[in-house]
Protein backbone atom coordinates (compact mmCIF):
# COMPACT_ATOMS: atom_id res chain seq x y z
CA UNK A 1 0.00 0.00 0.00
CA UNK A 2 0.92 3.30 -0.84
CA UNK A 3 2.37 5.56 2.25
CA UNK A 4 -0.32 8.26 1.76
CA UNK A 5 -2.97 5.44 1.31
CA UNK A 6 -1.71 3.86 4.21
CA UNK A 7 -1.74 6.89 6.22
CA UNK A 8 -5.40 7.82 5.29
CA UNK A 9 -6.38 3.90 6.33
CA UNK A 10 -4.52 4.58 9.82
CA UNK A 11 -6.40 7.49 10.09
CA UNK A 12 -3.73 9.76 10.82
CA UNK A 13 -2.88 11.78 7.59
CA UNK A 14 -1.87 14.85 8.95
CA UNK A 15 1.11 13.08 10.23
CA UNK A 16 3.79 12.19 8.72
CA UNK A 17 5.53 8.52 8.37
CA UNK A 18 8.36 9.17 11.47
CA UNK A 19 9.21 7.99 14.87
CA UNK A 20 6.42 9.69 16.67
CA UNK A 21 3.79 8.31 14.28
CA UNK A 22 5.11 4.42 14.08
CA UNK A 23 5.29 4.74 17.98
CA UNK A 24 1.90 5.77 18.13
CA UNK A 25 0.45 2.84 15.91
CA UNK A 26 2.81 0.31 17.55
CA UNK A 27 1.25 1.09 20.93
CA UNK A 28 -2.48 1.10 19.97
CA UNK A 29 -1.42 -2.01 17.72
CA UNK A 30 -0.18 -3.53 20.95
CA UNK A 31 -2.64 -2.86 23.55
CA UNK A 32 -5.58 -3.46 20.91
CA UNK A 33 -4.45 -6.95 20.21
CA UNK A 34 -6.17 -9.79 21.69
CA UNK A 35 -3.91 -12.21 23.40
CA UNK A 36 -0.79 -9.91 22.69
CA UNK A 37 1.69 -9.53 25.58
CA UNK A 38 0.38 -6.03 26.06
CA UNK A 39 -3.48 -6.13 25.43
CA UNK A 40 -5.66 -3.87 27.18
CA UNK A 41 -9.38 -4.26 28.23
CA UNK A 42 -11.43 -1.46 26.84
CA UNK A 43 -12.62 -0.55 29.69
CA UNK A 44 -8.85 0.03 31.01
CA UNK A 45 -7.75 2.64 27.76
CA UNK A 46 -7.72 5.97 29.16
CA UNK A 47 -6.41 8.40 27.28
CA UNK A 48 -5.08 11.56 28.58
CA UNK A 49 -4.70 15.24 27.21
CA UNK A 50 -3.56 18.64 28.20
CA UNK A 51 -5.57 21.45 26.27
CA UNK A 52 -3.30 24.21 25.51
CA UNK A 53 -0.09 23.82 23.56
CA UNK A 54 -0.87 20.19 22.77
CA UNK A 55 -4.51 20.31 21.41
CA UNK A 56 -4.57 24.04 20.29
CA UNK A 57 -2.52 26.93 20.61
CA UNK A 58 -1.18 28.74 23.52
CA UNK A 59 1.15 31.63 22.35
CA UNK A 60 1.26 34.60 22.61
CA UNK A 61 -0.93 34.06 25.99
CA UNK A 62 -3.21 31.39 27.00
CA UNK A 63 -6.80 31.51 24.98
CA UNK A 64 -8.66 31.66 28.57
CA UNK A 65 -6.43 34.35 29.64
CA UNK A 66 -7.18 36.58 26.57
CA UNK A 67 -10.58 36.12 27.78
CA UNK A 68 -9.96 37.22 30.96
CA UNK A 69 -7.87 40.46 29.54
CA UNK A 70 -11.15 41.09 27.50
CA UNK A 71 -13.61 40.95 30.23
CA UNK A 72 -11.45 43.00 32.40
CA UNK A 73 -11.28 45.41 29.40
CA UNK A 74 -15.78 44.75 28.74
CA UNK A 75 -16.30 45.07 32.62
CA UNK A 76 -13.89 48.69 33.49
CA UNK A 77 -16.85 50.94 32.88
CA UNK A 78 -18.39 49.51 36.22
CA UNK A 79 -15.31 49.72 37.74
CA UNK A 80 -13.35 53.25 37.44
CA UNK A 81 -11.32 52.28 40.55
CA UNK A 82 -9.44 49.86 37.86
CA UNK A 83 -7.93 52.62 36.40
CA UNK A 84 -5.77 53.01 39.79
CA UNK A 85 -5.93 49.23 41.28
CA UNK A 86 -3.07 47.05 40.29
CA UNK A 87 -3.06 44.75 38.38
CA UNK A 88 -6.19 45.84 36.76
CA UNK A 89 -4.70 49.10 35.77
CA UNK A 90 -2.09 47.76 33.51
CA UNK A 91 -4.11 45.31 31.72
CA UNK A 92 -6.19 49.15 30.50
CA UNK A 93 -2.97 50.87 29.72
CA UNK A 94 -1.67 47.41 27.84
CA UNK A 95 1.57 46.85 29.65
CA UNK A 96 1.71 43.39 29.68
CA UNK A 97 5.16 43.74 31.42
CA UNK A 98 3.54 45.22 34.48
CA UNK A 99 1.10 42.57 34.40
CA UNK A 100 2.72 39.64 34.25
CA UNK A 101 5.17 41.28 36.76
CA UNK A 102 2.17 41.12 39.59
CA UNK A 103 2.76 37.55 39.42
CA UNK A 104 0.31 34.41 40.17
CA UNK A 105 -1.80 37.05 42.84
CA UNK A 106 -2.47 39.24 40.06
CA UNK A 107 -3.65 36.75 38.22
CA UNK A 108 -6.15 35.40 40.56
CA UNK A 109 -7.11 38.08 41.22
CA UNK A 110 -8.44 39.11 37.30
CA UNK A 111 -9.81 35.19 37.23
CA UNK A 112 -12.27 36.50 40.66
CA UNK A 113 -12.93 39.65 38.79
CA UNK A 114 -13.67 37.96 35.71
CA UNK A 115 -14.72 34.37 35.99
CA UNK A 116 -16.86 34.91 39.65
CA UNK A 117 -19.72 36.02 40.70
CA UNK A 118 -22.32 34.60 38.11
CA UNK A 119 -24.11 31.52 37.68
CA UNK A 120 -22.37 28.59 35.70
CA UNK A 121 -25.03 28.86 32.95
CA UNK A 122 -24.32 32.83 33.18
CA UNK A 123 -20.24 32.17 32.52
CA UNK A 124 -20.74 29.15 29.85
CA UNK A 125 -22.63 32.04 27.69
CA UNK A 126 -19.86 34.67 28.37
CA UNK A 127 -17.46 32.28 27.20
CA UNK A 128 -19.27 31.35 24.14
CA UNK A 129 -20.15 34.74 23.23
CA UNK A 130 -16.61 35.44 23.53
CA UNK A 131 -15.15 32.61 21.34
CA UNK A 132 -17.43 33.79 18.50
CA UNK A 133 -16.39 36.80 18.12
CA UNK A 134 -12.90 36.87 19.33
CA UNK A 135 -9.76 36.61 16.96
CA UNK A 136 -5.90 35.37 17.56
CA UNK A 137 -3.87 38.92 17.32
CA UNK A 138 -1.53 36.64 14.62
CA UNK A 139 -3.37 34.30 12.65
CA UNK A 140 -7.07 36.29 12.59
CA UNK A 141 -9.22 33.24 12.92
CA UNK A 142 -11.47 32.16 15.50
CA UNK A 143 -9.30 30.76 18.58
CA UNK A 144 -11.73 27.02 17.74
CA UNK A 145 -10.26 27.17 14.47
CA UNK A 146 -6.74 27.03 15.47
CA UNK A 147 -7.10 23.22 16.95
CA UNK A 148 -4.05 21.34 15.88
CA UNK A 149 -5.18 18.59 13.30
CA UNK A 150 -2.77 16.09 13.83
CA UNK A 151 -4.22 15.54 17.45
CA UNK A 152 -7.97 15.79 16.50
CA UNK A 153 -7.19 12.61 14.18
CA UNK A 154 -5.17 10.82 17.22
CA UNK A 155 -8.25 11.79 19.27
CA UNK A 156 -10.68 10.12 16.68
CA UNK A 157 -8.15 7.41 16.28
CA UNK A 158 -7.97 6.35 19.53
CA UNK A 159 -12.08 6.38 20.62
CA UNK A 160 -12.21 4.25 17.07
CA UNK A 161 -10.05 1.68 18.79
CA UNK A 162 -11.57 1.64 22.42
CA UNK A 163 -10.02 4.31 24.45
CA UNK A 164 -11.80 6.85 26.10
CA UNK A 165 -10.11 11.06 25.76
CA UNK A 166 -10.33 13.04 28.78
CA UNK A 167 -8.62 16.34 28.39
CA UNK A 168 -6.67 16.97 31.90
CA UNK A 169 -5.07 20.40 31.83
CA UNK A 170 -4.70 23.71 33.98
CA UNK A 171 -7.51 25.68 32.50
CA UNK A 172 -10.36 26.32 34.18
CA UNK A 173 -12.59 23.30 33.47
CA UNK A 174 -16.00 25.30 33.19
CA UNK A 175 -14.54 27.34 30.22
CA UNK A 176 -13.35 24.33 28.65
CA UNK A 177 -16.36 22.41 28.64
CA UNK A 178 -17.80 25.72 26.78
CA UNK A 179 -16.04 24.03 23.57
CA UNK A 180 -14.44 20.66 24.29
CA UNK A 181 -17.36 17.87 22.96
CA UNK A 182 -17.90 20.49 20.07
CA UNK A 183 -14.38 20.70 18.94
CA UNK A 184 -12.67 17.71 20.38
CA UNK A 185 -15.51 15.26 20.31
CA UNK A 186 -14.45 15.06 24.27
CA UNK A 187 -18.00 15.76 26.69
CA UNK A 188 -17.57 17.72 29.68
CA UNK A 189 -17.77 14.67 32.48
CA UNK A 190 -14.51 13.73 30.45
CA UNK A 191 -12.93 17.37 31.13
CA UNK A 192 -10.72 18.00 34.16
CA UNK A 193 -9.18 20.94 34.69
CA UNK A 194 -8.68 23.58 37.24
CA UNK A 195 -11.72 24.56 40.00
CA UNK A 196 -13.13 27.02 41.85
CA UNK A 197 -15.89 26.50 44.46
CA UNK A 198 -19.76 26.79 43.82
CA UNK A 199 -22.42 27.74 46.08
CA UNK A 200 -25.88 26.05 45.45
CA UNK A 201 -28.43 29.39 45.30
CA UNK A 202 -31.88 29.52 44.44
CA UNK A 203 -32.29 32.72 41.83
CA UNK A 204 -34.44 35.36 41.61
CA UNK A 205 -37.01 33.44 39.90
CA UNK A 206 -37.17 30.61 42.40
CA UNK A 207 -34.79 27.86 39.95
CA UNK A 208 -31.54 26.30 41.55
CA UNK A 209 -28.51 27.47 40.12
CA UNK A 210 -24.81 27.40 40.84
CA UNK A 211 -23.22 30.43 42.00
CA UNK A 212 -19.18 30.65 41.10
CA UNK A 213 -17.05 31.88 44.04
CA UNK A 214 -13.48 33.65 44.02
CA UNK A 215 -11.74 30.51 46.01
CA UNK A 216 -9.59 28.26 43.41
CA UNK A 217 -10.71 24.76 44.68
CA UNK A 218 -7.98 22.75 42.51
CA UNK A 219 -4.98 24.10 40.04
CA UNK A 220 -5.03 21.32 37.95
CA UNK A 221 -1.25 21.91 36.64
CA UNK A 222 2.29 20.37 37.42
CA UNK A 223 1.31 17.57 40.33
CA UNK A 224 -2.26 18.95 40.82
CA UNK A 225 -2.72 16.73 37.56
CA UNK A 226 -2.23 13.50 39.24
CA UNK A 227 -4.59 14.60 41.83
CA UNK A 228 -7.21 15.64 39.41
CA UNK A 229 -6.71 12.34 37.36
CA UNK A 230 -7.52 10.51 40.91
CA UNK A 231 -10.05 12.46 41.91
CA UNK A 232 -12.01 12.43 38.46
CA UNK A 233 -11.17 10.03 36.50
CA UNK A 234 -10.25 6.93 39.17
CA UNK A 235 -8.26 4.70 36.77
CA UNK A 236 -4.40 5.58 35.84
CA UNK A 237 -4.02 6.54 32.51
CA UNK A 238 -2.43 4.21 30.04
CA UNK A 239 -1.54 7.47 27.54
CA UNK A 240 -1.03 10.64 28.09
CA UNK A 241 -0.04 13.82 25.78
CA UNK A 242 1.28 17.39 26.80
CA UNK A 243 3.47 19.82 25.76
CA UNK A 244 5.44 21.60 28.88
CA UNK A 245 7.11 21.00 32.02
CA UNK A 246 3.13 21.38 33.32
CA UNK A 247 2.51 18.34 32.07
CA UNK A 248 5.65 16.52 33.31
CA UNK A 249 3.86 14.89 36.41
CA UNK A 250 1.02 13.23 34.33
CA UNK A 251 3.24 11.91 32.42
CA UNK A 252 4.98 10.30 35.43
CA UNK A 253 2.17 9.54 36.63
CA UNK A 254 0.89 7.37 33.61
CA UNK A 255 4.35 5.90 32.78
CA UNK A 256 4.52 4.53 36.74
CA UNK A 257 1.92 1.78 36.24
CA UNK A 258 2.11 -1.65 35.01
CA UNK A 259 1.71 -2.76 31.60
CA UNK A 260 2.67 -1.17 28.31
CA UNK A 261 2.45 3.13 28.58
CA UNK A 262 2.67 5.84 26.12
CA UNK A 263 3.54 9.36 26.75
CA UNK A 264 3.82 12.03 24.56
CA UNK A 265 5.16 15.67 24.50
CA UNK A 266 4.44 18.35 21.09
CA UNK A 267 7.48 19.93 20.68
CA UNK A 268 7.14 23.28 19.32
CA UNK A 269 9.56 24.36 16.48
CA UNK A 270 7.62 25.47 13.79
CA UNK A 271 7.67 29.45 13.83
CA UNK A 272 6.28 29.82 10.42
CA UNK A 273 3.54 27.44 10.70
CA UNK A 274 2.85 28.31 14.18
CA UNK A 275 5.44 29.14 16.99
CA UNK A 276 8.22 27.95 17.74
CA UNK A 277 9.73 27.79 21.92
CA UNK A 278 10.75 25.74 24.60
CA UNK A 279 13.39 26.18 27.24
CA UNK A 280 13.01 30.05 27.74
CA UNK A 281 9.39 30.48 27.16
CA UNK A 282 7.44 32.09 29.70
CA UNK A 283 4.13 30.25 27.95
CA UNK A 284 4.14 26.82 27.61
CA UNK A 285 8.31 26.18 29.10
CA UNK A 286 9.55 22.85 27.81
CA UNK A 287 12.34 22.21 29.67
CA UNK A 288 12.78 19.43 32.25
CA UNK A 289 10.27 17.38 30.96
CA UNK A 290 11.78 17.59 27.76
CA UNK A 291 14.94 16.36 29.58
CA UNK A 292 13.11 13.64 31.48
CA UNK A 293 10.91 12.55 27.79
CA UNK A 294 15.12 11.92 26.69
CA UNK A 295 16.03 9.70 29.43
CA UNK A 296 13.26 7.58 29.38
CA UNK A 297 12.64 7.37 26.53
CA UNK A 298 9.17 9.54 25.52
CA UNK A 299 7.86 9.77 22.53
CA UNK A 300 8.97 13.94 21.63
CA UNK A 301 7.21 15.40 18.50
CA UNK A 302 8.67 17.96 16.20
CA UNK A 303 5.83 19.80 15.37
CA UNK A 304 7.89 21.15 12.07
CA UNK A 305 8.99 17.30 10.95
CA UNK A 306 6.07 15.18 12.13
CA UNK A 307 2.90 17.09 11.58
CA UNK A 308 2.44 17.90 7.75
CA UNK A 309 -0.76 19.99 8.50
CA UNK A 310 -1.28 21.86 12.02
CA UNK A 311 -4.19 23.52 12.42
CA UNK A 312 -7.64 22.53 11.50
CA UNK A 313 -8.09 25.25 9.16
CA UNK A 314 -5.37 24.84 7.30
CA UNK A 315 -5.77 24.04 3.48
């Protein structure tokens, strides 16, 4: 069979015929198998993704932190006492710099500003509201647009041979489940990401509802993604994708159990495509993981050299 036939019939076209693919088929291949060495019950596939940097992009900032930027930005005329409150007041002047300077407390506090005080059903609108209008500042598509290809085939690939995708990644899981089952094909009991408390009110008309709060219940990042894995999921994951040092733990954590394991890492180099960083980056740092992924022996993939189409709207 021809390679390009033979990629199409593997269901994984947008990748080319390297390492990173052949390691990915020999896995599936393996734990697929009945009475192989390394078959896997269905029931025991579970497949493991971080969101940004490894399913879509993450540069120049997070997607869910350009949202946050925006609503600070949407929400100011309530609040002139921005225009004088760090960090708020150098998100309105656009110095970045100052910004990121205010460290991990200025950022929770924007994520209370922004992401608190309203109902979940009131924040799952705000976020898809947002997401239809808003536009990357490089590429000038719709942030759902820029999904990387390659991985929404490995997705598909995967449920077609019995594993069940949960995307486990530090974004705040109610704004991913705003878009996961529509552009991953993943539903939102098979999203865990990072939590804030809810308060069970009854509204104004008399209905339930759940009220966000400003308290950060779990940062699903670095070894708060084990946790979340356990507390959600229950089973150790048999595969597991990321892209940064973020990720590094889950990928411990999956390659620590018995039987045959695959993880992954999306290595970034492809500047004209997309971006291109690693070791330095203040977004998305791949550094010791990408260490550790050499030593034992991870499956890395050059984004430039493996992937022959990136995002989903390519043509």
């Amino acid at each position: 069979m021809a390679a390009a036939t033979l990629a199409q019939a593997q269901g994984l076209p947008s990748w080319n015929d390297g390492a990173a693919k052949q390691a990915i088929l020999r896995f599936v291949a393996d734990v697929t198998t009945p009475g192989s060495a390394g078959f896997v019950p269905p029931g025991e596939r579970i497949a493991v993704f971080d969101n940004d940097g490894t399913l879509w992009l993450e540069q120049p900032i997070y997607v869910q932190f350009a949202f946050a930027l925006d609503r600070v930005k949407a929400l100011a005329p309530k609040h002139p006492e921005w225009k004088t409150t760090p960090p708020f007041d150098a998100i309105l002047r656009g110095d970045m710099k100052a910004f990121a300077a205010s460290g991990e407390k200025g950022l929770m506090q924007v994520l209370a500003a922004t992401h608190a005080g309203m109902t979940t059903e009131e924040f799952s609108r705000e976020v898809a509201d947002w997401l239809a209008k808003a536009r990357h500042p490089r590429f000038k598509q719709p942030y759902e647009a820029l999904v990387y290809q390659p991985m929404l085939e490995l997705l598909a690939y995967l449920r077609e041979n019995g594993f069940k995708t949960f995307i486990v990644s530090g974004g705040g899981v109610e704004f991913m489940r705003v878009f996961a089952e529509k552009v991953y094909g993943i539903p939102p009991e098979q999203v865990v990401g990072s939590t804030g408390q809810l308060a069970f009110k009854t509204g104004a008309d008399g209905k339930p509802v759940l009220l966000k709060l400003a308290k950060i219940d779990l940062v699903d990042d670095h070894a708060g993604k084990p946790v979340g894995i356990q507390r959600f999921i229950g089973r150790r994951p048999i595969f597991a994708f990321g892209n940064s040092d973020g990720d590094q733990q889950m990928l411990e954590w999956t390659a620590a159990g018995a039987g045959p394991r695959f993880m992954g890492l999306v290595h970034h180099t492809d500047a004209e495509r997309e971006y291109a960083y690693d070791r330095t980056s203040s977004v998305g740092r791949l550094d010791k993981a990408l260490d550790e992924a050499g030593t034992r022996g991870w499956t890395v993939v050059d984004m430039k050299r493996d992937w022959n189409k990136v995002f989903a709207s390519d043509k």
